[in-house]
N, C-alpha and C. Protein backbone atom coordinates (compact mmCIF):
# COMPACT_ATOMS: atom_id res chain seq x y z
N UNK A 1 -3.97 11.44 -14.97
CA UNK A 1 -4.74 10.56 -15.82
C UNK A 1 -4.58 10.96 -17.29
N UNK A 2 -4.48 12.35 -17.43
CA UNK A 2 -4.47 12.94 -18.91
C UNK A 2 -2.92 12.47 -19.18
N UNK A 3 -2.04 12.80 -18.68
CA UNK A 3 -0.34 12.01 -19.25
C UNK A 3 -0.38 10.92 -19.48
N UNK A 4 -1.12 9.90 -18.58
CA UNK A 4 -1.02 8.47 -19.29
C UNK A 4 -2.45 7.48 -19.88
N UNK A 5 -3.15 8.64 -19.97
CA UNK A 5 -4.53 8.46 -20.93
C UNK A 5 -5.23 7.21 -20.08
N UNK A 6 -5.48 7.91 -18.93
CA UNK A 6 -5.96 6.39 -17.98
C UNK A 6 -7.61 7.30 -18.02
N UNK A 7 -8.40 5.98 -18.69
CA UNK A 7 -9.80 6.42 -18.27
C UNK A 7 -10.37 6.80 -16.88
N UNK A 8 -10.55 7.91 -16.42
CA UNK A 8 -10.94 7.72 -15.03
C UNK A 8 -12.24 8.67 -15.47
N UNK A 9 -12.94 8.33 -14.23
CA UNK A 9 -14.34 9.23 -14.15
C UNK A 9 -13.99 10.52 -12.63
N UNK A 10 -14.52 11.67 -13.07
CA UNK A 10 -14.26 12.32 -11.62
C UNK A 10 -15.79 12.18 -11.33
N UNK A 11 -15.57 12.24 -9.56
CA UNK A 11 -16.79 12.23 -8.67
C UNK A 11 -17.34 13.03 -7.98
N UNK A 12 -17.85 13.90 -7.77
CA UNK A 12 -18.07 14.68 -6.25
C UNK A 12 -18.29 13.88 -5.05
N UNK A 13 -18.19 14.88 -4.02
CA UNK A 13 -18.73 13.93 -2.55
C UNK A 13 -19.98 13.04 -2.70
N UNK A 14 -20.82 14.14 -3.10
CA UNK A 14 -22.39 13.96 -3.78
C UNK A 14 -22.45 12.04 -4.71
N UNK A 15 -21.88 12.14 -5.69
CA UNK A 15 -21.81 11.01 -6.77
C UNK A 15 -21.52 10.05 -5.57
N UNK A 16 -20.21 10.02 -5.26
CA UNK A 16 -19.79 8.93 -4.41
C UNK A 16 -20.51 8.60 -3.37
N UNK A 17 -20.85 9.30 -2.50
CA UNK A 17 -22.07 8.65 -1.77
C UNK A 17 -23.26 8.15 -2.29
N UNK A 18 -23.44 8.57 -3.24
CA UNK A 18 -24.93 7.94 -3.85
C UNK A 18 -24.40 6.48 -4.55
N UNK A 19 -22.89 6.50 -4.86
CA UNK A 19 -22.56 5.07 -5.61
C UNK A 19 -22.54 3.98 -4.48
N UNK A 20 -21.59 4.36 -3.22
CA UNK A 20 -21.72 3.54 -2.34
C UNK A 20 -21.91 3.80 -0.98
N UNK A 21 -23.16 3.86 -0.52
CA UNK A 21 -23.89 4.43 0.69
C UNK A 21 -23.09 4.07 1.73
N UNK A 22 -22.32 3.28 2.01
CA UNK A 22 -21.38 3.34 3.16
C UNK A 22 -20.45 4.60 3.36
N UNK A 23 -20.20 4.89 2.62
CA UNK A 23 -19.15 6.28 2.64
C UNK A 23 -19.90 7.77 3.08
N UNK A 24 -19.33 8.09 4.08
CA UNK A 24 -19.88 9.53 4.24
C UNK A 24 -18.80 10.41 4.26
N UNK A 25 -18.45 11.30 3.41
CA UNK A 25 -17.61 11.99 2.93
C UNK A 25 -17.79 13.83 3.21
N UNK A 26 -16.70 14.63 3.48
CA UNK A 26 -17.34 16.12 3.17
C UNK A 26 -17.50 16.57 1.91
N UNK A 27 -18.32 17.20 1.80
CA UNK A 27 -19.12 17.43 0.48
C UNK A 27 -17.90 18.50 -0.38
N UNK A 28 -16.83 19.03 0.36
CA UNK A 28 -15.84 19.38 -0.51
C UNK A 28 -14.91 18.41 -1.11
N UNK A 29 -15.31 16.77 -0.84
CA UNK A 29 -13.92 16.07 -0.91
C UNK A 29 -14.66 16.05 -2.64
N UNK A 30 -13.26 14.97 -3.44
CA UNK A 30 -13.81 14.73 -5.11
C UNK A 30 -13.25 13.64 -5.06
N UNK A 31 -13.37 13.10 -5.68
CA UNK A 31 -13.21 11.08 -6.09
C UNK A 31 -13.13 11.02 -7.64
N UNK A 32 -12.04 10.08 -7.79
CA UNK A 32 -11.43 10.08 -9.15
C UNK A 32 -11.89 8.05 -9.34
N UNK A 33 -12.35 7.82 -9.86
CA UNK A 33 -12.33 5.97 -10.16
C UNK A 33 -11.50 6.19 -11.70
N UNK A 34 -10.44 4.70 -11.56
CA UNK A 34 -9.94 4.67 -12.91
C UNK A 34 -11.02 2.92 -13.00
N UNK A 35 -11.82 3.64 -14.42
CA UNK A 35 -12.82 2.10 -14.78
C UNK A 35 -12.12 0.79 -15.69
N UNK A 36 -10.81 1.04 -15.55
CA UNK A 36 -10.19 -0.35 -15.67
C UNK A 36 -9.55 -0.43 -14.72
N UNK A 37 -9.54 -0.25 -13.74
CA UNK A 37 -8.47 -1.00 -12.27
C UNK A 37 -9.12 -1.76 -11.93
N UNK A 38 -8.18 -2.75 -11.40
CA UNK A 38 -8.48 -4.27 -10.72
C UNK A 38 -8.50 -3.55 -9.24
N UNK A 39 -8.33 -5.21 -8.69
CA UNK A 39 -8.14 -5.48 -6.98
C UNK A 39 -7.05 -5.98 -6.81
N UNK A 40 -6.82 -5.70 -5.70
CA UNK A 40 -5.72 -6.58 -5.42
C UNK A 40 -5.81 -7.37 -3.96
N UNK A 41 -5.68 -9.25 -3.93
CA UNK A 41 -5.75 -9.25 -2.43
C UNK A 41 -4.60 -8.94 -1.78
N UNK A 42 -5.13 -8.30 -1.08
CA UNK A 42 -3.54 -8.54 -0.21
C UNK A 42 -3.04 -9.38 0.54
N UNK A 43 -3.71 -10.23 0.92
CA UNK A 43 -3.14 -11.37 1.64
C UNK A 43 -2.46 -11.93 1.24
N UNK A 44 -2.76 -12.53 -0.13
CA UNK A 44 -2.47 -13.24 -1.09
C UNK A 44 -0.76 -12.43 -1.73
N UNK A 45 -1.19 -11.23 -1.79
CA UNK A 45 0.26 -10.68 -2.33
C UNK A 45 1.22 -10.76 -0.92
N UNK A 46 1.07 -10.76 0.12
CA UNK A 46 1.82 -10.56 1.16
C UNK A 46 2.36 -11.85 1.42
N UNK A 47 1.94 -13.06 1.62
CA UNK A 47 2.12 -14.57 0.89
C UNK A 47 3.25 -14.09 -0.34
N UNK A 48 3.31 -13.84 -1.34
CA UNK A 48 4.20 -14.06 -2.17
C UNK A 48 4.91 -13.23 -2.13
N UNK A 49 5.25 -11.92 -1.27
CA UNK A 49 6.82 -11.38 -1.11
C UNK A 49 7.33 -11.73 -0.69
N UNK A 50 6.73 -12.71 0.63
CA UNK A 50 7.06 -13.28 1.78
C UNK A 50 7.84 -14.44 1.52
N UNK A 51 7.14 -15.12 0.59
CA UNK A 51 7.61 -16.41 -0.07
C UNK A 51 8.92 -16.17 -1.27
N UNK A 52 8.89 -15.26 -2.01
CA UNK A 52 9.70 -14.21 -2.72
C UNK A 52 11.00 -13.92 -2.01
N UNK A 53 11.03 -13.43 -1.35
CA UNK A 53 12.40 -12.98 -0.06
C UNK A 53 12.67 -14.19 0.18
N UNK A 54 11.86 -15.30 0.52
CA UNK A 54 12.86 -16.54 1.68
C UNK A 54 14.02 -17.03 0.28
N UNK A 55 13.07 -17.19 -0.56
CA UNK A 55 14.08 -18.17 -2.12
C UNK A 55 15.24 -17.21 -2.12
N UNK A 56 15.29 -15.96 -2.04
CA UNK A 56 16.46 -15.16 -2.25
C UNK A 56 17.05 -15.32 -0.81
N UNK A 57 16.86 -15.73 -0.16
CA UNK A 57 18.03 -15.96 1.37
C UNK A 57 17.02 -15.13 2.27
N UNK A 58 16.08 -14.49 2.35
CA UNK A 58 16.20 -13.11 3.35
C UNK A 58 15.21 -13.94 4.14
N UNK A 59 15.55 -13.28 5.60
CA UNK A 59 14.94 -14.49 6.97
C UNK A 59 13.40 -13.03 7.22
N UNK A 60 12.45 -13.59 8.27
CA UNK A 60 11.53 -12.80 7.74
C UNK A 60 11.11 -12.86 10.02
N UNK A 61 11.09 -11.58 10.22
CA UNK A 61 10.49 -11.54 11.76
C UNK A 61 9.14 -11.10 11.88
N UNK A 62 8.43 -11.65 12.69
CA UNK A 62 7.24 -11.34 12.65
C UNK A 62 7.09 -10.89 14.06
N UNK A 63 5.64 -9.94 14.02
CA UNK A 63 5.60 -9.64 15.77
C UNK A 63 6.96 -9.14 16.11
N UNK A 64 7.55 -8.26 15.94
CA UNK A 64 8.75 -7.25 15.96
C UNK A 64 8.60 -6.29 15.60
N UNK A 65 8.12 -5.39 16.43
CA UNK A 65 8.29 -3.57 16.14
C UNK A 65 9.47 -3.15 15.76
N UNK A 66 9.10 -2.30 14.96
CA UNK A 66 10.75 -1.62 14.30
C UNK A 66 10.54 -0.18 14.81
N UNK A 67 11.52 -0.25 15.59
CA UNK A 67 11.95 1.45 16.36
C UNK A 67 12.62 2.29 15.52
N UNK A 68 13.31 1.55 14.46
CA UNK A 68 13.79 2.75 13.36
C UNK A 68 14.54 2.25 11.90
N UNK A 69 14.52 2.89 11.31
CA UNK A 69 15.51 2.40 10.22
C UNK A 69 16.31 3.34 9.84
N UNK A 70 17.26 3.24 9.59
CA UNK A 70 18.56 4.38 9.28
C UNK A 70 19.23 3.95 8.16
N UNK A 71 20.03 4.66 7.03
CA UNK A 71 20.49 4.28 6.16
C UNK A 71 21.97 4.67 6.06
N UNK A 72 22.81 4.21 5.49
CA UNK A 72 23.67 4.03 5.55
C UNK A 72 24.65 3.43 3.90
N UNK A 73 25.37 4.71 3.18
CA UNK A 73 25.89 3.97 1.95
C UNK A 73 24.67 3.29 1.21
N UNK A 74 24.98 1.86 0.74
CA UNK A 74 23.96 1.42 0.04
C UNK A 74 23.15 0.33 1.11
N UNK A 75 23.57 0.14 2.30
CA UNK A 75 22.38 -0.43 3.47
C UNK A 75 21.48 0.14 3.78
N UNK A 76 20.89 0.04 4.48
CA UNK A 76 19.41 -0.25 5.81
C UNK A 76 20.17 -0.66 6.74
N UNK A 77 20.30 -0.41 8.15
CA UNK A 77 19.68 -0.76 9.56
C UNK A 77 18.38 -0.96 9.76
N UNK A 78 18.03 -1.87 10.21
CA UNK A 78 16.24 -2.13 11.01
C UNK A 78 16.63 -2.09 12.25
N UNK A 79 16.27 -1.15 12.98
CA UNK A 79 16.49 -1.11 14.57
C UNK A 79 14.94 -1.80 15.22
N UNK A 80 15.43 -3.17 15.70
CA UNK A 80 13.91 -3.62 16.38
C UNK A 80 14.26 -3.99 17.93
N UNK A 81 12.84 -4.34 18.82
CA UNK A 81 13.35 -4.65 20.07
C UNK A 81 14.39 -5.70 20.06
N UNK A 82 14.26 -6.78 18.91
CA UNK A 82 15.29 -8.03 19.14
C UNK A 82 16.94 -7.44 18.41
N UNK A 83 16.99 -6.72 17.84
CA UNK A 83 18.41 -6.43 17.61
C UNK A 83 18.43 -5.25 16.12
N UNK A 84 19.12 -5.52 15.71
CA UNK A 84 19.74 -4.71 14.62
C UNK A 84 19.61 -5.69 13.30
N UNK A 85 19.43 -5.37 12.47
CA UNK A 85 19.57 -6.07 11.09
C UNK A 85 19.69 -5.44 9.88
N UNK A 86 20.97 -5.72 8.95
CA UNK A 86 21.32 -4.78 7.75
C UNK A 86 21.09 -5.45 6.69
């Protein structure tokens, strides 16, 4: 935070639970808030990579576990149950 002069507040376990009573934390943990960060939805962003990739050509599988990815030069392999894809 000090290298790029980002306002943050530090927290103890203590602070943070008293800010938002849902959280039960160990009292050794510490909590940093930066008080200008946004949100982000994610749905909404996952929608536009999604939508992002198709305009550039790239086909998109859903419900497909990926058993691995391996690299290769400047590729990717996606090893999934339905096949291979680079």
């Amino acid at each position: 935070a000090k290298t790029w002069s980002i306002d943050v507040e530090a927290l103890s376990a203590e602070d943070i639970m008293q800010r938002w009573e849902t959280f039960v934390i160990p009292a050794e943990y510490h909590g940093v808030i930066d008080k200008d960060a946004g949100y982000l939805y994610s749905e909404k962003a996952v929608e536009h990579w999604i939508r992002l990739a198709q305009e550039q050509g790239c086909a998109q599988l859903f419900n497909c576990p990926v058993e691995s990815i391996s690299h290769y030069d400047d590729l990717y392999r996606v090893t999934t149950a339905d096949g291979d894809y680079t």
